[in-house]
Structure formats: structure tokens, C-alpha cells
PDB file of N, CA and C in Angstrom:
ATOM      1  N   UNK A   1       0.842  -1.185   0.000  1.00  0.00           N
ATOM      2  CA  UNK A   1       0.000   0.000   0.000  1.00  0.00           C
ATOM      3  C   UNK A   1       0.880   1.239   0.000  1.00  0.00           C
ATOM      4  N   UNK A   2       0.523   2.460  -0.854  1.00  0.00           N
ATOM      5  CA  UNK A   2       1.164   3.444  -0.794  1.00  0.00           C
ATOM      6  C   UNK A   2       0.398   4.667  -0.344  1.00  0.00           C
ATOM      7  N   UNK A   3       1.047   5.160  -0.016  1.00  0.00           N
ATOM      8  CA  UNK A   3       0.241   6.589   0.674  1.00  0.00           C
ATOM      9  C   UNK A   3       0.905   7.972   0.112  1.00  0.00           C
ATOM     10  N   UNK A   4       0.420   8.783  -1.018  1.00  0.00           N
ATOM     11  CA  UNK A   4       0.890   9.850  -0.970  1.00  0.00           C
ATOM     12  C   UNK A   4       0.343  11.943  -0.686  1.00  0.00           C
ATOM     13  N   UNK A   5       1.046  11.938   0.953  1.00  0.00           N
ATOM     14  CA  UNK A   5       0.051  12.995   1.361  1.00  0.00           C
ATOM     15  C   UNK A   5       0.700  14.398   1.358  1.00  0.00           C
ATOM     16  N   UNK A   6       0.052  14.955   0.827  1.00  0.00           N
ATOM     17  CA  UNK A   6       0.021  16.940   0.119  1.00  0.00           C
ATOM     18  C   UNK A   6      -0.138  17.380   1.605  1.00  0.00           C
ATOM     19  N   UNK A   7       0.664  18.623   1.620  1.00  0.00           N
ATOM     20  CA  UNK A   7       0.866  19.680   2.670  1.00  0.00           C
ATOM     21  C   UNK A   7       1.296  21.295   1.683  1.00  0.00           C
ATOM     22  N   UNK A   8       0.876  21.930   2.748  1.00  0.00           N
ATOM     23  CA  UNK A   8       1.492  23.417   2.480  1.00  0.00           C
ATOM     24  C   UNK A   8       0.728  24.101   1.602  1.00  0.00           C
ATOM     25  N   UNK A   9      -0.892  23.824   1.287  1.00  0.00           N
ATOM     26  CA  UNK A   9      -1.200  24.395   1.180  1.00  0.00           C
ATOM     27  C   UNK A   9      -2.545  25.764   1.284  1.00  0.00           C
ATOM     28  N   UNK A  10      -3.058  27.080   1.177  1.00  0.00           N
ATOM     29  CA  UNK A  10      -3.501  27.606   2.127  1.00  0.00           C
ATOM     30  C   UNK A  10      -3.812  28.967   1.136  1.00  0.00           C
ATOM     31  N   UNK A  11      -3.920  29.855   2.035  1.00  0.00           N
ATOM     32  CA  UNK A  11      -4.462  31.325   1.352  1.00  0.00           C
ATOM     33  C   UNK A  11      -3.641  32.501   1.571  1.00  0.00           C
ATOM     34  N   UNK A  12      -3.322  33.093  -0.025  1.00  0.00           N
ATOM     35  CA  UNK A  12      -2.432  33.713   0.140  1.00  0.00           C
ATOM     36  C   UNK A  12      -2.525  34.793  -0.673  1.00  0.00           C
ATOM     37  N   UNK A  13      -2.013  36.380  -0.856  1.00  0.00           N
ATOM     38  CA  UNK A  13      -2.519  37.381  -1.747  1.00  0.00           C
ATOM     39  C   UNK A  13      -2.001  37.269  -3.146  1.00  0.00           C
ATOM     40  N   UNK A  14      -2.213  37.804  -4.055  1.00  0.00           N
ATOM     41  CA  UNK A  14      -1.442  37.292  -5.189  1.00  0.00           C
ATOM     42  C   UNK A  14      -0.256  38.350  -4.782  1.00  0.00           C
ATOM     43  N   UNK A  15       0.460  37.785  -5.876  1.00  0.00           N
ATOM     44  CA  UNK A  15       2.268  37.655  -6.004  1.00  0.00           C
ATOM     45  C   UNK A  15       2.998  37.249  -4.672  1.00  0.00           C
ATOM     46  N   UNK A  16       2.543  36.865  -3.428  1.00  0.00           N
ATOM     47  CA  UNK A  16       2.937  35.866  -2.884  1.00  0.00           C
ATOM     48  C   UNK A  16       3.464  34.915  -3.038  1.00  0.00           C
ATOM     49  N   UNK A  17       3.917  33.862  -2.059  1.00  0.00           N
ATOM     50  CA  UNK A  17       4.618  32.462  -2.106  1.00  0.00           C
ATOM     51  C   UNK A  17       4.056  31.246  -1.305  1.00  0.00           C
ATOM     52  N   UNK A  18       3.923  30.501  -1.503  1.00  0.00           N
ATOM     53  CA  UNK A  18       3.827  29.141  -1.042  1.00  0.00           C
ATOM     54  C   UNK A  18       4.384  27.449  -1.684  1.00  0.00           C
ATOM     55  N   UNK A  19       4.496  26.844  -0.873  1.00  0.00           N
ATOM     56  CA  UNK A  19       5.899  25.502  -1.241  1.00  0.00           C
ATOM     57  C   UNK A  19       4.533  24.097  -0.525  1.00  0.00           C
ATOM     58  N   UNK A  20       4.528  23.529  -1.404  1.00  0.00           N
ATOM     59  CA  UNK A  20       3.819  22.690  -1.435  1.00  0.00           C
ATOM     60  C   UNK A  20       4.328  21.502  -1.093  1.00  0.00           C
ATOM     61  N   UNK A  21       4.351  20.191  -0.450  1.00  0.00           N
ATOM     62  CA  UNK A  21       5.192  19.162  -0.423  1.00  0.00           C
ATOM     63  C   UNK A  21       4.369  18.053  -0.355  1.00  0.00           C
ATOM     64  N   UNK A  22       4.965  16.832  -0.819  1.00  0.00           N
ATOM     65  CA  UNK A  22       4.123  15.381  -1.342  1.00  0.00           C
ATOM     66  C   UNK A  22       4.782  14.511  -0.987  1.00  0.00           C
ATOM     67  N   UNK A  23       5.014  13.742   0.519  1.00  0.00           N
ATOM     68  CA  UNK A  23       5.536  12.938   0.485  1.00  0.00           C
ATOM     69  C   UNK A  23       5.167  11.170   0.165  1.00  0.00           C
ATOM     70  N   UNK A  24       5.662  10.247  -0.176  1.00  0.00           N
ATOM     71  CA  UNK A  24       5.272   9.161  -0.140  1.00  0.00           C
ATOM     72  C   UNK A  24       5.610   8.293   0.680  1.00  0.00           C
ATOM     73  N   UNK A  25       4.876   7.597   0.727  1.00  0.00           N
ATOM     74  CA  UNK A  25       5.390   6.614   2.458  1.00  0.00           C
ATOM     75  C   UNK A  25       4.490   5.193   2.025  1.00  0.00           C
ATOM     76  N   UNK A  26       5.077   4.023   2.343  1.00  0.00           N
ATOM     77  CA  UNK A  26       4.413   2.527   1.869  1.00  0.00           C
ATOM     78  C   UNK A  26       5.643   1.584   1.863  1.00  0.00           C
ATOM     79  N   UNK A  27       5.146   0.400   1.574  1.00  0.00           N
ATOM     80  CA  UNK A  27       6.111  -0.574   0.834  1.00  0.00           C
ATOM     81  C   UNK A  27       6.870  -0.228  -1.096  1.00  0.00           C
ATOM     82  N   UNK A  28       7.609   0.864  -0.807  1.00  0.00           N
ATOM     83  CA  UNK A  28       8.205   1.611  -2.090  1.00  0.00           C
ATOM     84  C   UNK A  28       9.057   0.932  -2.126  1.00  0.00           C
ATOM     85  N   UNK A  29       9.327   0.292  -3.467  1.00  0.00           N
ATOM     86  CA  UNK A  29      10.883  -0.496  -3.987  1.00  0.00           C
ATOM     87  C   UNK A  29      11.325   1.410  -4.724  1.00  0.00           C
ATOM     88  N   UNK A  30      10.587   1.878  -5.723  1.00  0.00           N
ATOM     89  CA  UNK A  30      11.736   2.976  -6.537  1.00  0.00           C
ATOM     90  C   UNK A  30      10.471   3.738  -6.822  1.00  0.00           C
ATOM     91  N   UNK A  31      10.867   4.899  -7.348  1.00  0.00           N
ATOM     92  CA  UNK A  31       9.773   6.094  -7.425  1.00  0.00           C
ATOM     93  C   UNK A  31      10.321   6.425  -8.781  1.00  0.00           C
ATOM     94  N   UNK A  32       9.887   6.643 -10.138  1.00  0.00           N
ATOM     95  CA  UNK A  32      10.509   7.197 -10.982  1.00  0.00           C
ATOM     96  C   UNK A  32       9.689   8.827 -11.080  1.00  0.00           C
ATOM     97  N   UNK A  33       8.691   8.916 -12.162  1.00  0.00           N
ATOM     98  CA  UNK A  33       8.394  10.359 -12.073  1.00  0.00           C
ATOM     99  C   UNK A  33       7.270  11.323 -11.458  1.00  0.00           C
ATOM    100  N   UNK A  34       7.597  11.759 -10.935  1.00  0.00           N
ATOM    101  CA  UNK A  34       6.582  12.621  -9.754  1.00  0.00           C
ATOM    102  C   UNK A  34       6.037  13.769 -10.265  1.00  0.00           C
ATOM    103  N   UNK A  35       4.771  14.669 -10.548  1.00  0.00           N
ATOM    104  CA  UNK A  35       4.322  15.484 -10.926  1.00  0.00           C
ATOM    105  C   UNK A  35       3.297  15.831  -9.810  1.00  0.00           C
ATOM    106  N   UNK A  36       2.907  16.846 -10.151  1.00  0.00           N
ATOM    107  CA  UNK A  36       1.903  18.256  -9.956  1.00  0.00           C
ATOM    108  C   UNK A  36       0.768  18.549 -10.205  1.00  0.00           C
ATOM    109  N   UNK A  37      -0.664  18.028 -10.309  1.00  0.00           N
ATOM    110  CA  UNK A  37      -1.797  18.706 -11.458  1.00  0.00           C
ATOM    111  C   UNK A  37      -2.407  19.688 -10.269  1.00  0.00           C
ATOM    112  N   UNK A  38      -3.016  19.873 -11.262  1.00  0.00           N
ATOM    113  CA  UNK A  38      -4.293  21.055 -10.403  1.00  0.00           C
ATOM    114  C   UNK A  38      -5.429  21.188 -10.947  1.00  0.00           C
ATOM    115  N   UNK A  39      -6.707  21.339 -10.361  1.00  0.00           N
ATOM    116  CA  UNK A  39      -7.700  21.396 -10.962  1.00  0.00           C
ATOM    117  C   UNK A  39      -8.418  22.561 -10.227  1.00  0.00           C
ATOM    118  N   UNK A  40      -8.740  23.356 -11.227  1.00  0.00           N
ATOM    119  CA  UNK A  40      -9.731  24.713 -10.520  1.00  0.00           C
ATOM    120  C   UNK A  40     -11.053  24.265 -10.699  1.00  0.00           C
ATOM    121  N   UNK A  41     -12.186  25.010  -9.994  1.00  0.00           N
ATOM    122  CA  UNK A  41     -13.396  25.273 -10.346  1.00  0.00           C
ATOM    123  C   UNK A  41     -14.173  24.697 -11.457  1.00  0.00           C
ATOM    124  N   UNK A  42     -14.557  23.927 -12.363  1.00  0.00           N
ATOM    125  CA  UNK A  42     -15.377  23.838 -13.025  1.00  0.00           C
ATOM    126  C   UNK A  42     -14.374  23.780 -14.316  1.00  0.00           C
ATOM    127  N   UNK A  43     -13.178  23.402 -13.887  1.00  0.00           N
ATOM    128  CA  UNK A  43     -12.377  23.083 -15.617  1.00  0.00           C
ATOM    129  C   UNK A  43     -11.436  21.881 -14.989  1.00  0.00           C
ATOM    130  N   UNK A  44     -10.921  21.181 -16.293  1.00  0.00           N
ATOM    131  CA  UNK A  44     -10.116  19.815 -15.923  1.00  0.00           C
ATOM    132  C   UNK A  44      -8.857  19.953 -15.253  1.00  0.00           C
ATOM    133  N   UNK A  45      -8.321  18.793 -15.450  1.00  0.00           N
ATOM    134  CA  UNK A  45      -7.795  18.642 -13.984  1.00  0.00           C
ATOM    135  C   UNK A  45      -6.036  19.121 -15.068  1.00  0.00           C
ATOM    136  N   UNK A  46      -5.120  20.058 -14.863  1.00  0.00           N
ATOM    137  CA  UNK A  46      -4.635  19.759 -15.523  1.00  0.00           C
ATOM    138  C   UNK A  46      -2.875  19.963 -14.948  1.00  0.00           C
ATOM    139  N   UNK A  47      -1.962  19.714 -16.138  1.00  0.00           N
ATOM    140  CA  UNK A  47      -0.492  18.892 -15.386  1.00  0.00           C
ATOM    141  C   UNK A  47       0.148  20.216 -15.144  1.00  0.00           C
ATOM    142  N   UNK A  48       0.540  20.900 -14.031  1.00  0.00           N
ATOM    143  CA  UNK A  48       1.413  21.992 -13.845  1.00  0.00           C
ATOM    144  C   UNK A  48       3.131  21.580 -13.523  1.00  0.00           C
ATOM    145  N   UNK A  49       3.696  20.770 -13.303  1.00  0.00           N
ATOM    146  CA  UNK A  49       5.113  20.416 -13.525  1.00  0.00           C
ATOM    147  C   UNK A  49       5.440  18.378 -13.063  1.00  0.00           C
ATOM    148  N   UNK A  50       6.165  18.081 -13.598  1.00  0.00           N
ATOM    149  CA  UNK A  50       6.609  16.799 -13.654  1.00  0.00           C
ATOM    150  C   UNK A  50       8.287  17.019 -13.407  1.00  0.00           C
ATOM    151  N   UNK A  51       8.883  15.930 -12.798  1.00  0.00           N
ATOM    152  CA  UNK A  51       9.961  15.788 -12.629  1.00  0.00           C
ATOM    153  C   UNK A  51      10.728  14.374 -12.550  1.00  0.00           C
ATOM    154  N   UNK A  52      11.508  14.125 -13.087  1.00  0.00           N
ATOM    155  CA  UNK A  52      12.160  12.818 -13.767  1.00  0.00           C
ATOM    156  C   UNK A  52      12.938  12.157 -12.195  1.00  0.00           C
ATOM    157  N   UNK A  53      13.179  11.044 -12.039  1.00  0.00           N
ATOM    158  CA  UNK A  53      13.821  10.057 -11.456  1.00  0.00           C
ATOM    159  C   UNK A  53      15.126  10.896 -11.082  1.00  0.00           C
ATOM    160  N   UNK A  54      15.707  11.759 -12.571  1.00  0.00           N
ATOM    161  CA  UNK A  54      16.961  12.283 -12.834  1.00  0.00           C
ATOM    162  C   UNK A  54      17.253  13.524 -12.453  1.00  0.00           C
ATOM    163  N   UNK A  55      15.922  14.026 -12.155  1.00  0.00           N
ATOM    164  CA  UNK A  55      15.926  15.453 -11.782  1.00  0.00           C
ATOM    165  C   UNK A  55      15.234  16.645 -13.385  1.00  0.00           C
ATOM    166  N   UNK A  56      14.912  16.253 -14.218  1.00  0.00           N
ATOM    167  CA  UNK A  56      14.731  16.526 -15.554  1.00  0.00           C
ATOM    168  C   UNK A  56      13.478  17.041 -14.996  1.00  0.00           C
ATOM    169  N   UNK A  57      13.171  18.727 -15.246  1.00  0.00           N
ATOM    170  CA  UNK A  57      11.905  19.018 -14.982  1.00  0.00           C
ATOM    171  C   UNK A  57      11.162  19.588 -16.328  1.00  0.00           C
ATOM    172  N   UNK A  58      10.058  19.589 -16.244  1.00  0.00           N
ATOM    173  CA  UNK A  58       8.838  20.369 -17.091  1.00  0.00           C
ATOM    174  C   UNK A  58       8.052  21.208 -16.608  1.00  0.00           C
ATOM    175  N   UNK A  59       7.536  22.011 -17.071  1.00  0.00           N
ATOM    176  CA  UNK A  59       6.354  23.008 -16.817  1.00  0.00           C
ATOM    177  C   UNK A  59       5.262  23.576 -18.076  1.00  0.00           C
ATOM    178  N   UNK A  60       3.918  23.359 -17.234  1.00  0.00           N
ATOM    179  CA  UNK A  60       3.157  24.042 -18.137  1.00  0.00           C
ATOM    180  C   UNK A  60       3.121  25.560 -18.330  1.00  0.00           C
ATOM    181  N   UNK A  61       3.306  26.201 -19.717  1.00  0.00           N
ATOM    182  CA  UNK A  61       3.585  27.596 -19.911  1.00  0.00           C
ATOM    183  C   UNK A  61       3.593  28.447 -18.734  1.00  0.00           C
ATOM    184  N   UNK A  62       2.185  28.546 -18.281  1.00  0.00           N
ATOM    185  CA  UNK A  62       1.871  29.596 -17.657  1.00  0.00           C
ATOM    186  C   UNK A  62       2.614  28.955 -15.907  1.00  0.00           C
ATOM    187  N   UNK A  63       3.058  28.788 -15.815  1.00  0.00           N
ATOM    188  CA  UNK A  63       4.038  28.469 -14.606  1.00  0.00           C
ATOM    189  C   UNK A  63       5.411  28.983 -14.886  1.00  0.00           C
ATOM    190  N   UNK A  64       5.971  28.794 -15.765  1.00  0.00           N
ATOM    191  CA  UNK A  64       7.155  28.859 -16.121  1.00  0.00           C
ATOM    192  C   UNK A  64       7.836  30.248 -15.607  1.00  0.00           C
ATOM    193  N   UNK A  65       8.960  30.381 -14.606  1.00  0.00           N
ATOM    194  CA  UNK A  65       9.547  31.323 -14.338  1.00  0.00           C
ATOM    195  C   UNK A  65       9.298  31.787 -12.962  1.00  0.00           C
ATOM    196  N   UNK A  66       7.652  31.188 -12.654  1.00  0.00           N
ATOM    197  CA  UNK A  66       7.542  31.398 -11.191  1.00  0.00           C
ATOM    198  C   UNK A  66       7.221  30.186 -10.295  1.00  0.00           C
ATOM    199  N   UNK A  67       7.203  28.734 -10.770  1.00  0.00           N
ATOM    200  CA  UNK A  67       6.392  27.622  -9.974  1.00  0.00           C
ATOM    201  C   UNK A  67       8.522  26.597  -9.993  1.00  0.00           C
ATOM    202  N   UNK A  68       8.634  26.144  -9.183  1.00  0.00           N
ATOM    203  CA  UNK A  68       9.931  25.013  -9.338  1.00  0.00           C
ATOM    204  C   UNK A  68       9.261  23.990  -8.772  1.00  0.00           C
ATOM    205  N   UNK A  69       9.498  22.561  -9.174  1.00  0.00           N
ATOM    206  CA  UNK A  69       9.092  21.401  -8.792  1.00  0.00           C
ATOM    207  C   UNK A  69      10.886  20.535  -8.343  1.00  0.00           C
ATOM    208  N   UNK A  70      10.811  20.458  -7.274  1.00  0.00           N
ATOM    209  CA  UNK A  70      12.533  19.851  -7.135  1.00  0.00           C
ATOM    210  C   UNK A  70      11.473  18.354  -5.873  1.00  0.00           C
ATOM    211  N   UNK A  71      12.971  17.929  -5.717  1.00  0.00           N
ATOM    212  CA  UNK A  71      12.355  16.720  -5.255  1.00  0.00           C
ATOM    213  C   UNK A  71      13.329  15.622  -4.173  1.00  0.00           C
ATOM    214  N   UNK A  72      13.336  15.523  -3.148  1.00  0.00           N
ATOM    215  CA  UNK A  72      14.095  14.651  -2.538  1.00  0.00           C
ATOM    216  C   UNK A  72      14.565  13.225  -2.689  1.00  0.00           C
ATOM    217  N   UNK A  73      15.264  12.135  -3.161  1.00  0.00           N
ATOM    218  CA  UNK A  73      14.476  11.120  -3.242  1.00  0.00           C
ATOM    219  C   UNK A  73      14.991  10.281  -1.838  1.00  0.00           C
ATOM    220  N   UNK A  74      15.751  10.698  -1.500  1.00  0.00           N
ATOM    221  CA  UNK A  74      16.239  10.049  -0.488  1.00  0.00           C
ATOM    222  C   UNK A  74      14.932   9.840   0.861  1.00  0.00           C
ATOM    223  N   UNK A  75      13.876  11.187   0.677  1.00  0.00           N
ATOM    224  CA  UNK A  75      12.866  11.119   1.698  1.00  0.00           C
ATOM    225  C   UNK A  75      11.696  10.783   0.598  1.00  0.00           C
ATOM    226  N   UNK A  76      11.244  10.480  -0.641  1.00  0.00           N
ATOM    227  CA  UNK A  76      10.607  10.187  -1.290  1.00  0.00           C
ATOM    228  C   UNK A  76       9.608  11.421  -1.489  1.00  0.00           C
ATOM    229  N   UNK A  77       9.936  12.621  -1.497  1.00  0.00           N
ATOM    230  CA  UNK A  77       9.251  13.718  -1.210  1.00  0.00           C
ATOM    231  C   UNK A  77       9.140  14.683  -2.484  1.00  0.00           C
ATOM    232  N   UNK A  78       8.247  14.771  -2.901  1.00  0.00           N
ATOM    233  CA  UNK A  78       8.443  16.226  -4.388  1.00  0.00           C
ATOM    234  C   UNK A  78       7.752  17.604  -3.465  1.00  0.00           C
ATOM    235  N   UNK A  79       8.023  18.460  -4.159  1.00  0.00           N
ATOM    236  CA  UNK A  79       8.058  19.856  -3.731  1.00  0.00           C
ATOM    237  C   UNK A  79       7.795  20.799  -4.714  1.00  0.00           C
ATOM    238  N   UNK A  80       7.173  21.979  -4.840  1.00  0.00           N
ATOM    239  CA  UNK A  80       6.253  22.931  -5.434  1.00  0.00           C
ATOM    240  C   UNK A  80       6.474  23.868  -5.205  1.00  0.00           C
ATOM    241  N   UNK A  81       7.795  24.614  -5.625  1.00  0.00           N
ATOM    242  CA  UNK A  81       7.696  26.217  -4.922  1.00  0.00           C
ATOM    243  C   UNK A  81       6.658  26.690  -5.588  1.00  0.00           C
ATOM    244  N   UNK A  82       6.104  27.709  -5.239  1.00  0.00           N
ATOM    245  CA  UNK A  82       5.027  28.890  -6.207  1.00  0.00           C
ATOM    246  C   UNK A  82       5.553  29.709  -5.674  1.00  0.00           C
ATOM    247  N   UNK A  83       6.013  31.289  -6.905  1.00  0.00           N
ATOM    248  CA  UNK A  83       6.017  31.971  -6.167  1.00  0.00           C
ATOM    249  C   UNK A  83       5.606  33.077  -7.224  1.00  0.00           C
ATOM    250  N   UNK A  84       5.468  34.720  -6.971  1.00  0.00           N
ATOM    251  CA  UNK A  84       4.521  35.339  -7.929  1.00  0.00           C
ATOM    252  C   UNK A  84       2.994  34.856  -8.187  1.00  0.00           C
ATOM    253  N   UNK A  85       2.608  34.439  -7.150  1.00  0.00           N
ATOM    254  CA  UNK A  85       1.389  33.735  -7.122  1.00  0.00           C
ATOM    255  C   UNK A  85       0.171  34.550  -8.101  1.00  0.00           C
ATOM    256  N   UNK A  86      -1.138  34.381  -8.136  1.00  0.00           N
ATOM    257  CA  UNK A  86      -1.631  34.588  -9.194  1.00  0.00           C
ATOM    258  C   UNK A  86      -3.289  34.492  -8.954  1.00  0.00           C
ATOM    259  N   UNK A  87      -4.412  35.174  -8.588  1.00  0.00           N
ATOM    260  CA  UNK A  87      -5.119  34.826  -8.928  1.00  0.00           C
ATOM    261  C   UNK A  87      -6.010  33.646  -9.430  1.00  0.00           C
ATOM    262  N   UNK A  88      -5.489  33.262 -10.690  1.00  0.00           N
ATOM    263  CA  UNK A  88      -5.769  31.929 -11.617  1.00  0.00           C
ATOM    264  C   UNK A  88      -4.739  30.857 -11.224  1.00  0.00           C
ATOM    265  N   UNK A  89      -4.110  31.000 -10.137  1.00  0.00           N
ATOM    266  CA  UNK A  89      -3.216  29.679  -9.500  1.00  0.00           C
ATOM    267  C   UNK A  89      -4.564  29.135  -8.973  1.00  0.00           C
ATOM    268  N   UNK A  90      -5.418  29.586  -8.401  1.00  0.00           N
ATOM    269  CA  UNK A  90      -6.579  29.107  -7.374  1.00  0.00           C
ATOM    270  C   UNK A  90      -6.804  27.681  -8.209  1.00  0.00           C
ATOM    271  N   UNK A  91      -6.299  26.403  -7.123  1.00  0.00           N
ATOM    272  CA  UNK A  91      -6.966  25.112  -7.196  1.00  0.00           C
ATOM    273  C   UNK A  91      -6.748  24.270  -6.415  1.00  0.00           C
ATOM    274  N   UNK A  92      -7.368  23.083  -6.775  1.00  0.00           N
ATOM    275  CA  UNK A  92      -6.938  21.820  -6.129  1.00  0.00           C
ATOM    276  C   UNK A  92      -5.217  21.792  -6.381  1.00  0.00           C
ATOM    277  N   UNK A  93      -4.513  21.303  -5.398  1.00  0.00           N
ATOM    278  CA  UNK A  93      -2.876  20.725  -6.603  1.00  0.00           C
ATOM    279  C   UNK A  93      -3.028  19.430  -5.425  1.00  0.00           C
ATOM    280  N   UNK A  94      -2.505  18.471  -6.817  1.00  0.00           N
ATOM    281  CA  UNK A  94      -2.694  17.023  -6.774  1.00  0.00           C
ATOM    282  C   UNK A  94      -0.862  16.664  -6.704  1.00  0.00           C
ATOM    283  N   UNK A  95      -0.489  15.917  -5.670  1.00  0.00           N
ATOM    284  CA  UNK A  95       0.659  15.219  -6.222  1.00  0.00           C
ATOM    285  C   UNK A  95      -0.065  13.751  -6.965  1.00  0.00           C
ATOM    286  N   UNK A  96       1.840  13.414  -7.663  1.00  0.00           N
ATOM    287  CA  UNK A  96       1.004  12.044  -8.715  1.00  0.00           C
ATOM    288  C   UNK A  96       2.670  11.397  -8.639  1.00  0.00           C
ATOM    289  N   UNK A  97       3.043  10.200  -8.676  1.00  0.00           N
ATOM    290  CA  UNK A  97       4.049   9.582  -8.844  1.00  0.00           C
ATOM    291  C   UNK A  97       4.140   7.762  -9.674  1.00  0.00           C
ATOM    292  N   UNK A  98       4.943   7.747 -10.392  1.00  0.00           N
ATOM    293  CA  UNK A  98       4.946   6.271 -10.405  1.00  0.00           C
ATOM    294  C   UNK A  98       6.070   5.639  -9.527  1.00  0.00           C
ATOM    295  N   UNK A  99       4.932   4.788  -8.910  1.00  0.00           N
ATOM    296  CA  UNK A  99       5.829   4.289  -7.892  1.00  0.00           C
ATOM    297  C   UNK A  99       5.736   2.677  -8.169  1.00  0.00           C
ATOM    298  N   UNK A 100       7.338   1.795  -7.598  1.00  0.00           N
ATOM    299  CA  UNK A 100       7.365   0.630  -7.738  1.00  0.00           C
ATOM    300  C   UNK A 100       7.518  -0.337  -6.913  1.00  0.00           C
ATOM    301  N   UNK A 101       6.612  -1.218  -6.489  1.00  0.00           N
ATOM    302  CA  UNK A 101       6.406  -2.023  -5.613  1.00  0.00           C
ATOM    303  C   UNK A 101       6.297  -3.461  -5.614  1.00  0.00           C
ATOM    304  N   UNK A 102       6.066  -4.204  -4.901  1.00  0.00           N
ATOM    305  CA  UNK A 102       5.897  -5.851  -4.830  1.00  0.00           C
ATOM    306  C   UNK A 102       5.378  -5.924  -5.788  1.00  0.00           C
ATOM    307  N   UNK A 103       4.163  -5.922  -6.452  1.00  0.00           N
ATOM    308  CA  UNK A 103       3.798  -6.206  -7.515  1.00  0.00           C
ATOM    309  C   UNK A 103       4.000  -5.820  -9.135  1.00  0.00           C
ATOM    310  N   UNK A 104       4.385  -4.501  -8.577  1.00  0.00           N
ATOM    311  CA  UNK A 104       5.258  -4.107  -9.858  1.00  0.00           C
ATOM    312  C   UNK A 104       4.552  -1.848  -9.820  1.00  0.00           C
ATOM    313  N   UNK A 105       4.804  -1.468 -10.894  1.00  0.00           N
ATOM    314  CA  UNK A 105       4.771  -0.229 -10.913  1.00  0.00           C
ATOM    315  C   UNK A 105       2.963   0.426 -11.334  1.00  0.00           C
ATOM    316  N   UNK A 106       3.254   1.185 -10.586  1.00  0.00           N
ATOM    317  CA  UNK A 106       1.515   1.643 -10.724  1.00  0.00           C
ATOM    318  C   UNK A 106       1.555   3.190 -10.232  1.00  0.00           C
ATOM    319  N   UNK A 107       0.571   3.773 -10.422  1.00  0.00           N
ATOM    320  CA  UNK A 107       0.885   5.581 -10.167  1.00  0.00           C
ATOM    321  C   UNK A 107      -0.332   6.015  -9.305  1.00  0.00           C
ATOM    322  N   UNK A 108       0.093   6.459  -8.361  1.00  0.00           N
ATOM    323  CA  UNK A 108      -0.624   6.799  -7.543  1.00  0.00           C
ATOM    324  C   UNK A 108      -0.666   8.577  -6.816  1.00  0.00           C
ATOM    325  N   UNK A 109      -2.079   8.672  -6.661  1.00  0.00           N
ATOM    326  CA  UNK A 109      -2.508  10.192  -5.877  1.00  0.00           C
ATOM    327  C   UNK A 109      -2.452  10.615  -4.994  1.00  0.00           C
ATOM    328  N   UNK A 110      -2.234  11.751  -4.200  1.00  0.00           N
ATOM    329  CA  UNK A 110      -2.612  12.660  -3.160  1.00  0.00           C
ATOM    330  C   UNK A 110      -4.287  13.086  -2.531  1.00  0.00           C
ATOM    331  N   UNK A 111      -4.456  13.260  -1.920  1.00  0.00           N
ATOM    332  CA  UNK A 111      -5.682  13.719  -1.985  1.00  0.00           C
ATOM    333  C   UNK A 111      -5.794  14.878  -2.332  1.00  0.00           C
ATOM    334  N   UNK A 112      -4.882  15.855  -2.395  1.00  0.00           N
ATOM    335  CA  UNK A 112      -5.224  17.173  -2.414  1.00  0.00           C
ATOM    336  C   UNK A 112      -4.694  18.019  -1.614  1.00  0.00           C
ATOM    337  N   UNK A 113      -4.473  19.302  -1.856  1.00  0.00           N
ATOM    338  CA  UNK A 113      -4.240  20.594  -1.363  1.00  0.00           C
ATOM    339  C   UNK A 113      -4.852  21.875  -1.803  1.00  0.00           C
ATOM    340  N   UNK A 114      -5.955  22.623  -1.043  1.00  0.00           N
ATOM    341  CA  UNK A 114      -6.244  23.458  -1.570  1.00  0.00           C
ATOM    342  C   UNK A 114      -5.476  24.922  -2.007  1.00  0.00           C
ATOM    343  N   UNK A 115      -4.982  25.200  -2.925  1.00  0.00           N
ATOM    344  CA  UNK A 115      -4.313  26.819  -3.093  1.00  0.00           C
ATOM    345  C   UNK A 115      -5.428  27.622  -3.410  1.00  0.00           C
ATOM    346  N   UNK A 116      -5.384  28.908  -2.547  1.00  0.00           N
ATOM    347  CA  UNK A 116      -5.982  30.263  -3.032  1.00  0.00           C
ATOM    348  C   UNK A 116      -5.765  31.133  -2.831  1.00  0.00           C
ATOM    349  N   UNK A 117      -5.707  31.784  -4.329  1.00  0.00           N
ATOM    350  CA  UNK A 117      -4.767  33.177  -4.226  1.00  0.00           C
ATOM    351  C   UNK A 117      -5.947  34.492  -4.423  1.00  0.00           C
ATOM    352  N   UNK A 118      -5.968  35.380  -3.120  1.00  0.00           N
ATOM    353  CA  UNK A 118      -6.832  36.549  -3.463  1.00  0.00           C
ATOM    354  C   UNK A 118      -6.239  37.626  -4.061  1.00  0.00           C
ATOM    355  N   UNK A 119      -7.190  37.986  -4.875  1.00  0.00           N
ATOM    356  CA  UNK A 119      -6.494  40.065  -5.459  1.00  0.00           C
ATOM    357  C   UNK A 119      -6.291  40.827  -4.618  1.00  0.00           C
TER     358      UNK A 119
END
């Protein structure tokens, strides 16, 4: 069984900061890539940064320059700076990882963290 649980997040004004963290905890043999989604209000759920086994990150446009996704692996932990926060940051943010275990590799969720950013 794996467990992966979201912290850090809360209400904040825009262009503010907040650091999000996802740790995983279970019977983990290896973790390869760990990501980010978010889902606002009444639109899909969608991918705001991913990060490789290797450290190799991505971002969706509108993040780029103000969101970092870095990642521990030694504590099995990914991480979310935001910073320049935003209005339209307002959502759910989901951690997501594939993780590998006794039976073999499967990807598993967070429950959630709410972000909200006021004007």
C-alpha cells in the first residue's frame, strides 16, 4: 500500500509564495516520475510540472519562471515552490508519482491541497 500525502497548502494574496510538499510513504521499492496537477473550479484537472527520477523538470507555460518542482528522493518527497502567485493559481494541486512495488509499478494520488490566491 502506498500513501501519498500533500501539505502546504492555504491562502495567500497574489504575487505571494507558497511551497507545497508530497511525500510518499508505503512498501516503495523505486519512485521514478513525480508530478503536480491542479484542478480549478469547473475546468479539468490539468499537469502543472513533472519531474524525472533524474531530476529533468517540465512546466506548463503559464508556470514557467515562477512555480519550481525539485524533489528529494532520499525522503521520497516532491516539492512545489510557487512563487509570484496569481489569482488563476486558485486550485486543487494534486501530487502524482509512479511508484514501484511488490507487484510491480503503478501511479498513484494525493488527496489534495487546496491553493488560493486573493487580489
Amino acid at each position: 500500500q502506498v500513501q501519498l500525502v500533500e501539505s502546504g497548502g492555504g491562502l495567500v494574496q497574489a504575487g505571494g509564495s507558497l511551497r507545497l510538499s508530497c511525500a510518499a510513504s508505503g512498501s516503495i521499492f523505486s519512485i521514478d516520475a513525480m508530478r503536480w496537477y491542479r484542478q480549478a473550479p469547473g475546468k479539468q484537472r490539468e499537469l502543472v510540472a513533472t519531474i524525472t527520477s533524474g531530476g529533468k523538470t517540465n512546466y506548463v507555460d503559464s508556470v514557467k519562471g515562477r512555480f519550481t518542482i525539485s524533489r528529494d528522493n532520499a525522503k521520497n518527497t516532491v516539492y512545489l515552490q510557487m512563487n509570484s502567485l496569481k489569482p488563476e493559481d486558485t486550485a486543487v494541486y494534486y501530487c502524482n508519482a509512479d511508484v514501484e512495488t511488490m507487484p510491480g509499478w503503478n501511479d498513484y494520488w494525493g488527496q489534495g491541497t487546496q491553493v488560493t490566491v486573493s487580489s
